[in-house]
C-alpha atoms as a PDB file:
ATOM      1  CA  UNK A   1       0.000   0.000   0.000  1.00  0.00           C
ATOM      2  CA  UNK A   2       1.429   3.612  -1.189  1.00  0.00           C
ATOM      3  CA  UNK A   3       2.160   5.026   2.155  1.00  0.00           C
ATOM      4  CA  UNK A   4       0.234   8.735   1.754  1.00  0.00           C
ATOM      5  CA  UNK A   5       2.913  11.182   2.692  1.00  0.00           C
ATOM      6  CA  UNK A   6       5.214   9.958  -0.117  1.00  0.00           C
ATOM      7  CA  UNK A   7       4.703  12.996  -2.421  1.00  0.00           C
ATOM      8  CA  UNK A   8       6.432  13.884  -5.357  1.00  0.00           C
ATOM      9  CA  UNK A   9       8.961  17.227  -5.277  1.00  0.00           C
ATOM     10  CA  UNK A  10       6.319  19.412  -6.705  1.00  0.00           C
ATOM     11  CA  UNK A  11       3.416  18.656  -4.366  1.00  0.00           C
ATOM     12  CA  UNK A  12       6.009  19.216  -1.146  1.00  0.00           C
ATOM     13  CA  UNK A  13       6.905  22.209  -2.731  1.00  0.00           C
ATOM     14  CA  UNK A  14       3.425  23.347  -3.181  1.00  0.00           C
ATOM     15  CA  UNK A  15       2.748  21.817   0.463  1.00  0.00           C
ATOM     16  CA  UNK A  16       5.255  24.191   1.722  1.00  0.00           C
ATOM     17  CA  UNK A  17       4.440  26.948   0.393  1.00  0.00           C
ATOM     18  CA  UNK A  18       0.975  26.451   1.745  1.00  0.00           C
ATOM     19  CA  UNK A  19       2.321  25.844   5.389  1.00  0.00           C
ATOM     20  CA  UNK A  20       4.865  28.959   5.260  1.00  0.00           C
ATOM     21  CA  UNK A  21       2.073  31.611   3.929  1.00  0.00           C
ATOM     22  CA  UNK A  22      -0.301  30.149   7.096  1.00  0.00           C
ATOM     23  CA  UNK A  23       2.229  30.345   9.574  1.00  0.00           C
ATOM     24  CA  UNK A  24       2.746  33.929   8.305  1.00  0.00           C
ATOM     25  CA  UNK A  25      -1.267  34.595   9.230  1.00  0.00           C
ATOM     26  CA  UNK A  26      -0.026  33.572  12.551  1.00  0.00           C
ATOM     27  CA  UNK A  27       3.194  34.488  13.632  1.00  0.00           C
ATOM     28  CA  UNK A  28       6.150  37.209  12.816  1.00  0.00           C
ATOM     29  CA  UNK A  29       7.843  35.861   9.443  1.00  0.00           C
ATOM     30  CA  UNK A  30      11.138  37.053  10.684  1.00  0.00           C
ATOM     31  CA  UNK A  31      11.468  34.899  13.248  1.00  0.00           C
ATOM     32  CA  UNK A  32       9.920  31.615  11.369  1.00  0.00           C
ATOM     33  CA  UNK A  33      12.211  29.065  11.406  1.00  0.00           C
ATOM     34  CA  UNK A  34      13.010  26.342   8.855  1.00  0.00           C
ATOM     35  CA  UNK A  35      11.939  24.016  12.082  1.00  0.00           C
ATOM     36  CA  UNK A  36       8.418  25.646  12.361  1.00  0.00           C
ATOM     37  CA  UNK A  37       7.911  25.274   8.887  1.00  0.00           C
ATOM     38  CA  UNK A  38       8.978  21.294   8.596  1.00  0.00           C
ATOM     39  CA  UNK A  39       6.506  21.080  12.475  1.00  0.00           C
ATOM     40  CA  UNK A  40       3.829  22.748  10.501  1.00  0.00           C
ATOM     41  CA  UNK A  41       3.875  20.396   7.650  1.00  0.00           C
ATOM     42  CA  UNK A  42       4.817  16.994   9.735  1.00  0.00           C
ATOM     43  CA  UNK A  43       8.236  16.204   8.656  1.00  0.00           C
ATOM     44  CA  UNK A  44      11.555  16.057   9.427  1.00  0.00           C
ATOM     45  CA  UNK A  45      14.176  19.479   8.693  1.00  0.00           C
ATOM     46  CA  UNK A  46      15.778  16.773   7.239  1.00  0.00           C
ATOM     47  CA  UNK A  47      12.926  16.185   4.715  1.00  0.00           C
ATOM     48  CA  UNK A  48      12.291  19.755   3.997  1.00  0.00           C
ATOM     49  CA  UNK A  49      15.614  20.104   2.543  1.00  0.00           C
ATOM     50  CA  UNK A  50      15.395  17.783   0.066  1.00  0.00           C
ATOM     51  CA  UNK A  51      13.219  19.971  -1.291  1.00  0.00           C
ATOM     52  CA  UNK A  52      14.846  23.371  -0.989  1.00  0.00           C
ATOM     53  CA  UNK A  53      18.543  23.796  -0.862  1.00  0.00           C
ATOM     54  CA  UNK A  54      18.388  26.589   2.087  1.00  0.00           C
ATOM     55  CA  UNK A  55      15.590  28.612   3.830  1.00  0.00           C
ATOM     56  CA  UNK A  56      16.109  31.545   1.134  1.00  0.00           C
ATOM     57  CA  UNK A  57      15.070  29.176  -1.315  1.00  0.00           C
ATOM     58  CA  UNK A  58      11.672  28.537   0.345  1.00  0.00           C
ATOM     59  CA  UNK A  59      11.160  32.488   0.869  1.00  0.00           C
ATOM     60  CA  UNK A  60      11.762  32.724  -3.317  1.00  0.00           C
ATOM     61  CA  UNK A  61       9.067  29.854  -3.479  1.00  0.00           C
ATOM     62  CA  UNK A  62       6.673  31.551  -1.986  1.00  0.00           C
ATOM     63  CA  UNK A  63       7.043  34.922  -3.289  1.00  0.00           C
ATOM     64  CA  UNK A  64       7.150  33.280  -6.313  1.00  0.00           C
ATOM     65  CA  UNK A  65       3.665  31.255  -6.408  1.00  0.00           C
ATOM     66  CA  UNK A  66       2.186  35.129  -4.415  1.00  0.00           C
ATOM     67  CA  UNK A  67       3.239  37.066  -7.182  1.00  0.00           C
ATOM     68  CA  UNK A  68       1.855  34.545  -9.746  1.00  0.00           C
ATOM     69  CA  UNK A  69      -1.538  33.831  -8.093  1.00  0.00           C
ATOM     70  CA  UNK A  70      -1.708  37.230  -7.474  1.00  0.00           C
ATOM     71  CA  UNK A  71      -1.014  38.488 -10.685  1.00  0.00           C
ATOM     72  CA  UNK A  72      -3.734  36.164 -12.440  1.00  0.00           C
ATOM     73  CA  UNK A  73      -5.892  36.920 -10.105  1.00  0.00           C
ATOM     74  CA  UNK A  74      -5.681  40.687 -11.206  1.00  0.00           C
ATOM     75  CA  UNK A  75      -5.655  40.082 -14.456  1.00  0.00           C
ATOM     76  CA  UNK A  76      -9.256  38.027 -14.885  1.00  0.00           C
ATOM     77  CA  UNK A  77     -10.999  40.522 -12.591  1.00  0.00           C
ATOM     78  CA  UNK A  78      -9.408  43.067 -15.320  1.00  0.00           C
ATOM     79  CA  UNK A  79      -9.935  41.232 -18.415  1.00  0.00           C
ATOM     80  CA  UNK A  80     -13.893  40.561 -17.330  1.00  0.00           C
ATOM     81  CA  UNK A  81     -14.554  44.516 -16.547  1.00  0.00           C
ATOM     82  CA  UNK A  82     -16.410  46.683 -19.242  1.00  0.00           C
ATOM     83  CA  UNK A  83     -14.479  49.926 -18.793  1.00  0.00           C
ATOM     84  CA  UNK A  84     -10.756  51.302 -17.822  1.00  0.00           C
ATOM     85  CA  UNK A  85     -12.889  52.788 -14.200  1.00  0.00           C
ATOM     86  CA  UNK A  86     -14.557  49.163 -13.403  1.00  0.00           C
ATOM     87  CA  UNK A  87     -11.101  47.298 -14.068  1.00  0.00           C
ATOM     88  CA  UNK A  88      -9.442  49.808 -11.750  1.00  0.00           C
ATOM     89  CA  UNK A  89     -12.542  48.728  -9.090  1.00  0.00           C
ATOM     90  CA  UNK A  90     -12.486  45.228 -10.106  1.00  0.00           C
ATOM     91  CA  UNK A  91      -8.672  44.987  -9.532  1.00  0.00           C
ATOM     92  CA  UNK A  92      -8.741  46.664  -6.287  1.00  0.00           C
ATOM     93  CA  UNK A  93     -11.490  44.026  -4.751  1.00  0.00           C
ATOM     94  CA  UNK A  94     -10.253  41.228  -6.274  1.00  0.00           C
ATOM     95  CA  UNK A  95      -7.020  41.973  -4.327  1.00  0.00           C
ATOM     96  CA  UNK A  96      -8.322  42.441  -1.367  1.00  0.00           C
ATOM     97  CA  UNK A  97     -10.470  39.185  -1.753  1.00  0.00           C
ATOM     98  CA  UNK A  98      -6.966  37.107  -2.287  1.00  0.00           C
ATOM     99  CA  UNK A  99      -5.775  39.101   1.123  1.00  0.00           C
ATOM    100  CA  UNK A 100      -8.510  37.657   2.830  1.00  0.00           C
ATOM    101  CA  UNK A 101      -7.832  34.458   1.328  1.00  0.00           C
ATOM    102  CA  UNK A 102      -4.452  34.584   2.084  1.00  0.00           C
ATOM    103  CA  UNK A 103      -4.079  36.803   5.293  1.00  0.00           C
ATOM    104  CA  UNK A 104      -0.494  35.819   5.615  1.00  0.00           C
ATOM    105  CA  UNK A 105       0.809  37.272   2.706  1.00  0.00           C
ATOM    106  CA  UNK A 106       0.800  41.269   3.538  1.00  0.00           C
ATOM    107  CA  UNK A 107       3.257  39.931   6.265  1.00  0.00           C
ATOM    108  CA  UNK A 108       5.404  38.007   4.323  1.00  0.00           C
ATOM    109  CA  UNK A 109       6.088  40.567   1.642  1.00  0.00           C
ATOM    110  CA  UNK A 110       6.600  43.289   4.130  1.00  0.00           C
ATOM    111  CA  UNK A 111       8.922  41.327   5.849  1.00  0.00           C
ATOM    112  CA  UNK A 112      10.767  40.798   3.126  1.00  0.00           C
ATOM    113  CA  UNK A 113      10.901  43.931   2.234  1.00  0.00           C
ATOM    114  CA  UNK A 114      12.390  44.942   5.210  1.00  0.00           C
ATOM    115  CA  UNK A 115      15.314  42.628   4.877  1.00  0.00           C
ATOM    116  CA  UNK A 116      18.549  44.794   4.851  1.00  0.00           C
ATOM    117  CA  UNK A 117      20.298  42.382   2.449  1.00  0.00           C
ATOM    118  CA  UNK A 118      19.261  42.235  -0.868  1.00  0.00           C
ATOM    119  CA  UNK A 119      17.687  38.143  -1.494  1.00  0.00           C
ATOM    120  CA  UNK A 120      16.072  36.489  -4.275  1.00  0.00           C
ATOM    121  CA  UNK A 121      12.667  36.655  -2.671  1.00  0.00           C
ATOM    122  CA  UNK A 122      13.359  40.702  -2.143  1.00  0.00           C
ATOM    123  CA  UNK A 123      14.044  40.813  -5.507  1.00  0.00           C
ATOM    124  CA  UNK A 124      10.425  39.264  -6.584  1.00  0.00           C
ATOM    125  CA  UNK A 125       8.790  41.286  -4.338  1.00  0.00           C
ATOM    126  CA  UNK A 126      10.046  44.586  -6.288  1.00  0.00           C
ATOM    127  CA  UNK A 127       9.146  43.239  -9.163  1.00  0.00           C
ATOM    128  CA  UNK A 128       6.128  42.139  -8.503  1.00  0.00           C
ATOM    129  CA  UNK A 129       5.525  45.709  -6.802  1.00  0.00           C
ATOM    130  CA  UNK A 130       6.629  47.328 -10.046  1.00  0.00           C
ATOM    131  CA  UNK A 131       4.150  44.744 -12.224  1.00  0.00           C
ATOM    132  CA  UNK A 132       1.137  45.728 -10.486  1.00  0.00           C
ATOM    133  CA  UNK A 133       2.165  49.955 -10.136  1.00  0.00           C
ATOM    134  CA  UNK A 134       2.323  48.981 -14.313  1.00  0.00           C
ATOM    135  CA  UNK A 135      -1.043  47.915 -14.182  1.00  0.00           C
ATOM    136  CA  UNK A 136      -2.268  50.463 -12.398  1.00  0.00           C
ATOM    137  CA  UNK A 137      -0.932  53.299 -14.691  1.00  0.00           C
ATOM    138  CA  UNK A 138      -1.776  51.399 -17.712  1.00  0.00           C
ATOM    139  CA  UNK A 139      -5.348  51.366 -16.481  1.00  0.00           C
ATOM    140  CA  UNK A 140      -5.450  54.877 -15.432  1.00  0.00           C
ATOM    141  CA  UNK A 141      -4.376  56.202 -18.866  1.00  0.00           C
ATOM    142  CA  UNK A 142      -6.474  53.838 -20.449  1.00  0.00           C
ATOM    143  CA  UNK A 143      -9.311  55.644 -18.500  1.00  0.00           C
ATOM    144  CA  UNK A 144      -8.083  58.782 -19.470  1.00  0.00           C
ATOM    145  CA  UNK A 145      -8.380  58.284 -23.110  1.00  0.00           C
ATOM    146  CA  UNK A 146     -11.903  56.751 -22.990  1.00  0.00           C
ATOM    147  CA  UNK A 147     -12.922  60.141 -21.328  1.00  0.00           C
ATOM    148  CA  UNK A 148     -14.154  58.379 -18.195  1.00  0.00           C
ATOM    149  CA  UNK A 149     -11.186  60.369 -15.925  1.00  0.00           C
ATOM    150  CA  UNK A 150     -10.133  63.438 -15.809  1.00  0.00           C
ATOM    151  CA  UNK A 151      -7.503  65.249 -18.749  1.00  0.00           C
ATOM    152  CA  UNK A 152      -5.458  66.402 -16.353  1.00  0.00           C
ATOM    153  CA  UNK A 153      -4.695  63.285 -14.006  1.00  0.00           C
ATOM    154  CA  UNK A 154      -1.172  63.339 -12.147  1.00  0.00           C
ATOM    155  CA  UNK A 155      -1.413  59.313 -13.416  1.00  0.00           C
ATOM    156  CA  UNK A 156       2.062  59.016 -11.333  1.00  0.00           C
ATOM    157  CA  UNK A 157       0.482  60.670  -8.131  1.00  0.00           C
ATOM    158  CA  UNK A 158      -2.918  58.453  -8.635  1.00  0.00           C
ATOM    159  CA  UNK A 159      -1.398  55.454  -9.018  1.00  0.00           C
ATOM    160  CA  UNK A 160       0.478  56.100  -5.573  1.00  0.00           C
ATOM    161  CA  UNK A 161      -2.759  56.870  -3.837  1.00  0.00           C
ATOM    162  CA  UNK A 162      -4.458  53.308  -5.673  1.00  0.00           C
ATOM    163  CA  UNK A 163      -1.548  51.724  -3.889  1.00  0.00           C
ATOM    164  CA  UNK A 164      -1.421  53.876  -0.611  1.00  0.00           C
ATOM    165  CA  UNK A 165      -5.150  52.612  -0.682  1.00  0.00           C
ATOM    166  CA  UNK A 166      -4.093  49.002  -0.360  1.00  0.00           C
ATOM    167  CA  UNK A 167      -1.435  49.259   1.882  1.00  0.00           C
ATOM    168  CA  UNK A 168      -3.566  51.643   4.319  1.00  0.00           C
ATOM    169  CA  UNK A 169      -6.218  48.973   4.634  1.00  0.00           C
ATOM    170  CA  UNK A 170      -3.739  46.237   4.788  1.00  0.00           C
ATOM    171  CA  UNK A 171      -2.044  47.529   7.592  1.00  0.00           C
ATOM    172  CA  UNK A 172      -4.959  48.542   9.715  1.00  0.00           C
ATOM    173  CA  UNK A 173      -6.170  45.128   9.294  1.00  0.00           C
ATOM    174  CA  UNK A 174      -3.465  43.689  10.842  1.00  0.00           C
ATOM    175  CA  UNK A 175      -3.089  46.158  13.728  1.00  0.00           C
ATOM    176  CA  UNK A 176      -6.440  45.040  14.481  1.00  0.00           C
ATOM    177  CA  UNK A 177      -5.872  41.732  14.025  1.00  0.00           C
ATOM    178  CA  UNK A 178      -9.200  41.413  11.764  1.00  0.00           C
ATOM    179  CA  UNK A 179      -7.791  40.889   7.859  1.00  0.00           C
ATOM    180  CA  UNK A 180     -11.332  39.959   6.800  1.00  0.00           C
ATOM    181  CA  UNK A 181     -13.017  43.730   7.978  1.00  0.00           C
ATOM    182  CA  UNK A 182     -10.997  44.916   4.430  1.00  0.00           C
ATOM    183  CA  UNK A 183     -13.818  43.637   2.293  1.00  0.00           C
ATOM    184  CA  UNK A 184     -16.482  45.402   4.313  1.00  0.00           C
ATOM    185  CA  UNK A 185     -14.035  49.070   4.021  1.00  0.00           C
ATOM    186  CA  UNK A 186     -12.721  48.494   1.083  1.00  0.00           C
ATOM    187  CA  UNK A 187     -16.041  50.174  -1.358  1.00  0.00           C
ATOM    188  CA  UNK A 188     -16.517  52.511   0.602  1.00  0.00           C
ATOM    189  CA  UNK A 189     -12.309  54.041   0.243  1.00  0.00           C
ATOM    190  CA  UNK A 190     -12.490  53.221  -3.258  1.00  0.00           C
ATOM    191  CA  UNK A 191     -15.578  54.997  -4.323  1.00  0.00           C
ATOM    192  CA  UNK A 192     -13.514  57.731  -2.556  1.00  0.00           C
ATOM    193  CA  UNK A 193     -10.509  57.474  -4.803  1.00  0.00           C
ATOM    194  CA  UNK A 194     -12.781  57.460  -8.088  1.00  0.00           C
ATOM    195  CA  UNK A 195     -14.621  60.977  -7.096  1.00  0.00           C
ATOM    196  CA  UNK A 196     -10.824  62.350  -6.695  1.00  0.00           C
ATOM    197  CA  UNK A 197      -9.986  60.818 -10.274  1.00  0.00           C
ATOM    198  CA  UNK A 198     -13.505  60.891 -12.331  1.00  0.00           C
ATOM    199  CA  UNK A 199     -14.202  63.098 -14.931  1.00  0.00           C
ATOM    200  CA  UNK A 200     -16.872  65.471 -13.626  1.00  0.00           C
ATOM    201  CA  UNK A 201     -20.014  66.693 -15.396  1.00  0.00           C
ATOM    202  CA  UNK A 202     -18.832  70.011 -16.100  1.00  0.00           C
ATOM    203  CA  UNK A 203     -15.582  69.136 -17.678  1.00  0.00           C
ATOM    204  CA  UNK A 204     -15.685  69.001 -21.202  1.00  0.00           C
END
């Protein structure tokens, strides 16, 4: 009889990753340890490296499978909006609906962030910051153009405040310890941002 917890490489990867973005949800990523992680999932440190060739590598792991889950997330609540202004909403919910899902990951890219070394995983995370701040722009000229915001938009300056909007939420959901009250706040700040960035009636 297959014995169940012979996976192959992939799925312990995948398992990992799983364990590492819940245990950020629950405790301070810096201080995760590669024997919390292996405790978490049931195995050995032993088995966990067989796997990963050191704890770095399981940091670029995850960022890696955030930023693409992320990412594709985005881009279907983009691709299935009618206008520039609903993709701009749509995006903005749909992240914080993968927050919620994940309520680990604000923590795990903030820690890494903070690193003062340069890592791999730092590296994704500023590239994955400068993907989505793309998006954003993209969107907001896009909106622009189709007449739906207004001529003169500072697109630089909004698409700070789009992304001051996340983080702002984000981190007063986890000062509260409630990660879920986003979705409830989140319309509400947003509808907000678009009366700052809509075109109004009497502009040509």
């Amino acid at each position: 009889m297959t014995r169940k917890h012979n996976l192959t490489s992939a799925a312990r990867k995948e398992q990992t990753v799983q364990a590492v973005i819940e245990l950020c949800g629950q405790e301070e990523p810096a201080t995760l340890t590669t024997n919390d992680i292996a405790k978490k999932m049931g195995v050995t440190q032993g088995a966990l490296f067989r796997h990963f060739s050191s704890k770095n590598s399981i940091w670029e792991a995850v960022v890696k499978w955030v930023a693409k889950r992320l990412m594709q997330r985005l881009d279907a609540a983009v691709a299935q909006a009618s206008s520039p202004s609903a993709a701009l909403g749509a995006m903005f919910m749909a992240h914080m609906d993968f927050i919620v899902e994940h309520p680990g990951v604000p923590r795990l890219l903030l820690g890494q962030l903070q690193k003062a070394k340069p890592t791999p995983a730092q590296r994704m995370v500023n590239t994955l910051l400068f993907l989505y701040r793309q998006r954003v722009e993209q969107l907001l000229m896009e909106g622009v153009e189709a007449g739906q915001l207004r001529a003169e938009l500072n697109i630089e300056a909004a698409a700070t405040q789009y992304i001051g909007m996340v983080q702002g939420l984000v981190i007063q959901s986890l000062l509260k310890r409630d990660v879920p009250v986003i979705i409830d706040q989140a319309p509400a700040v947003f509808e907000l941002y678009c009366r700052g960035i809509s075109k109004t009636e009497n502009e040509s």
